[in-house]
Protein backbone atom coordinates (compact mmCIF):
# COMPACT_ATOMS: atom_id res chain seq x y z
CA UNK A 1 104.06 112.59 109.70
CA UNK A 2 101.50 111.86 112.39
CA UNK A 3 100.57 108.46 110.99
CA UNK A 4 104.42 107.48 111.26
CA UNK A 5 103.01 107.45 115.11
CA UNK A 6 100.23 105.61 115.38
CA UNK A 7 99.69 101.98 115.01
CA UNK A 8 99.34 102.70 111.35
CA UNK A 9 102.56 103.14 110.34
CA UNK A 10 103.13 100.23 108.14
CA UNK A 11 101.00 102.04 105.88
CA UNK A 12 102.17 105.52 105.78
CA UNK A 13 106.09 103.57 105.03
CA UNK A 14 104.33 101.50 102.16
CA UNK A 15 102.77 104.77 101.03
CA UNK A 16 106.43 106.72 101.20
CA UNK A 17 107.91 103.70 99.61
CA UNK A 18 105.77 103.84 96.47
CA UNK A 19 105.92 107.55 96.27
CA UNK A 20 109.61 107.82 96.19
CA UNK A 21 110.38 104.83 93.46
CA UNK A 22 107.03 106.18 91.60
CA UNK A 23 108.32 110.25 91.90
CA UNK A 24 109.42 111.06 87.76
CA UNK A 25 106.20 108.50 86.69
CA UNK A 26 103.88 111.67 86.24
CA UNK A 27 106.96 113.09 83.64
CA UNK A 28 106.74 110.05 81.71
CA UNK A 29 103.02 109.96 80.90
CA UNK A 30 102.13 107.49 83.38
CA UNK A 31 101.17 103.75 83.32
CA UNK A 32 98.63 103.39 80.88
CA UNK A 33 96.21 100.77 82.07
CA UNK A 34 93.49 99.56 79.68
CA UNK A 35 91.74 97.07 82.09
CA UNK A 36 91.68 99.92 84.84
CA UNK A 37 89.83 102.34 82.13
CA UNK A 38 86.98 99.54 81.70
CA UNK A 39 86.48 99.02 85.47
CA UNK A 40 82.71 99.13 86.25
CA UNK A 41 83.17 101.58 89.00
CA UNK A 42 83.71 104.62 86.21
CA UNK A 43 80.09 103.77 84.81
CA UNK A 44 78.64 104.68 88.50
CA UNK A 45 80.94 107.49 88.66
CA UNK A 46 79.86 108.77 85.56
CA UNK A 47 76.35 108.33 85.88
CA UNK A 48 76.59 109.95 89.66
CA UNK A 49 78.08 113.08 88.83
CA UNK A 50 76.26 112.67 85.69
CA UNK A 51 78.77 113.23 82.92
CA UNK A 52 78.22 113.07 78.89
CA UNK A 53 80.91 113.34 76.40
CA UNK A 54 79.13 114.73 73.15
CA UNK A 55 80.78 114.79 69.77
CA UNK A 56 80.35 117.52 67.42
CA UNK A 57 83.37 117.02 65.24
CA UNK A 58 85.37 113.95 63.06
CA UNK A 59 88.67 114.88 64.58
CA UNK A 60 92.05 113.60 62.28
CA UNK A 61 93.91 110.80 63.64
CA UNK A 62 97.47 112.42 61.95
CA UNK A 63 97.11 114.89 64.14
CA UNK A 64 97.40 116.14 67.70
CA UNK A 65 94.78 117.86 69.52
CA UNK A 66 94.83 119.79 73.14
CA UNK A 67 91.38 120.01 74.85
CA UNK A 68 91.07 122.78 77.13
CA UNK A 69 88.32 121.93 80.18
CA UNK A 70 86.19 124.31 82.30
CA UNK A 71 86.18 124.20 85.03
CA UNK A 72 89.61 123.34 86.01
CA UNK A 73 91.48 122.95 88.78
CA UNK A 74 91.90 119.88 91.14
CA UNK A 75 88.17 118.98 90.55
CA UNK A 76 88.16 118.15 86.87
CA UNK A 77 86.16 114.88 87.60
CA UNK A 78 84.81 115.00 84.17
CA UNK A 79 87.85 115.69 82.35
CA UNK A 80 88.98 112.74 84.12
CA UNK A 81 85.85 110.76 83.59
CA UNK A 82 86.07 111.29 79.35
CA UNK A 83 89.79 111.26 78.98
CA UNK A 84 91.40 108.90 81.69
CA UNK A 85 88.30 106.40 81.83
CA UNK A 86 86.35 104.71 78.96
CA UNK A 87 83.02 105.13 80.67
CA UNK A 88 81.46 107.69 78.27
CA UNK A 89 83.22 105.52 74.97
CA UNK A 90 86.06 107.84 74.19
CA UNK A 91 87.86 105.48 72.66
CA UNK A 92 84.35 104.29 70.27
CA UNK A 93 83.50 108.13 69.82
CA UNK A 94 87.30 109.33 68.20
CA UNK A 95 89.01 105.78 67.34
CA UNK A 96 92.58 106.30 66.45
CA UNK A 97 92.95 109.18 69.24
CA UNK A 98 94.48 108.32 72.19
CA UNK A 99 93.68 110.40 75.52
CA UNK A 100 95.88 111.38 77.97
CA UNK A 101 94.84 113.78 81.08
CA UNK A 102 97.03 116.45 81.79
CA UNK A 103 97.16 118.12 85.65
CA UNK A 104 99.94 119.25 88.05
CA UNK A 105 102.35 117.02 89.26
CA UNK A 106 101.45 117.78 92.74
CA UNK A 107 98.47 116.14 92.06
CA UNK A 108 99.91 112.97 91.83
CA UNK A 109 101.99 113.24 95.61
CA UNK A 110 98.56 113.83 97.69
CA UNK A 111 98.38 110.77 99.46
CA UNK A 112 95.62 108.62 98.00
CA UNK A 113 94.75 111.12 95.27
């Protein structure tokens, strides 16, 4: 509410904006974006934190598979790193699955997050 005050309010509207017309997006499994998967900038992130998928099993593709991730919580940056990126080859590593990332919806109405 503060930023509604300052001379920075243009932004905080924009943000509202988006987050009302975007609220039930998170419900409906997202946007799926496979050119923002392959950005560069999930290489460095991987590589910072550093971050390895490893496979140790041929997993079905007629099938459907829940991952469970330790630790959890808000800070699953490499759960998000191997499931919601391509930057450790997910897609190369189990062809035919396709990854989503599951987290709370509150998540998703942090600004910025």
């Amino acid at each position: 509410m503060y930023i509604f005050c300052t001379d920075c309010w243009l932004i905080a509207v924009l943000y509202f904006t988006w987050l009302v017309f975007d609220w039930n997006t998170p419900k409906k499994g997202g946007r799926r974006s496979q050119w923002v998967r392959n950005w560069a900038v999930w290489r460095y992130f991987r590589d910072y934190f550093p971050i390895q998928l490893v496979k140790t099993h041929n997993l079905l593709t007629t099938r459907n598979y829940i991952f469970g991730y330790h630790p959890h919580g808000i800070m699953g940056l490499g759960a998000f790193c191997n499931f919601s990126t391509e930057a450790t080859e997910v897609s190369k590593k189990f062809p035919g699955i396709r990854p989503y990332l599951a987290t709370l919806a509150g998540n998703f109405r942090m600004p910025v997050l």
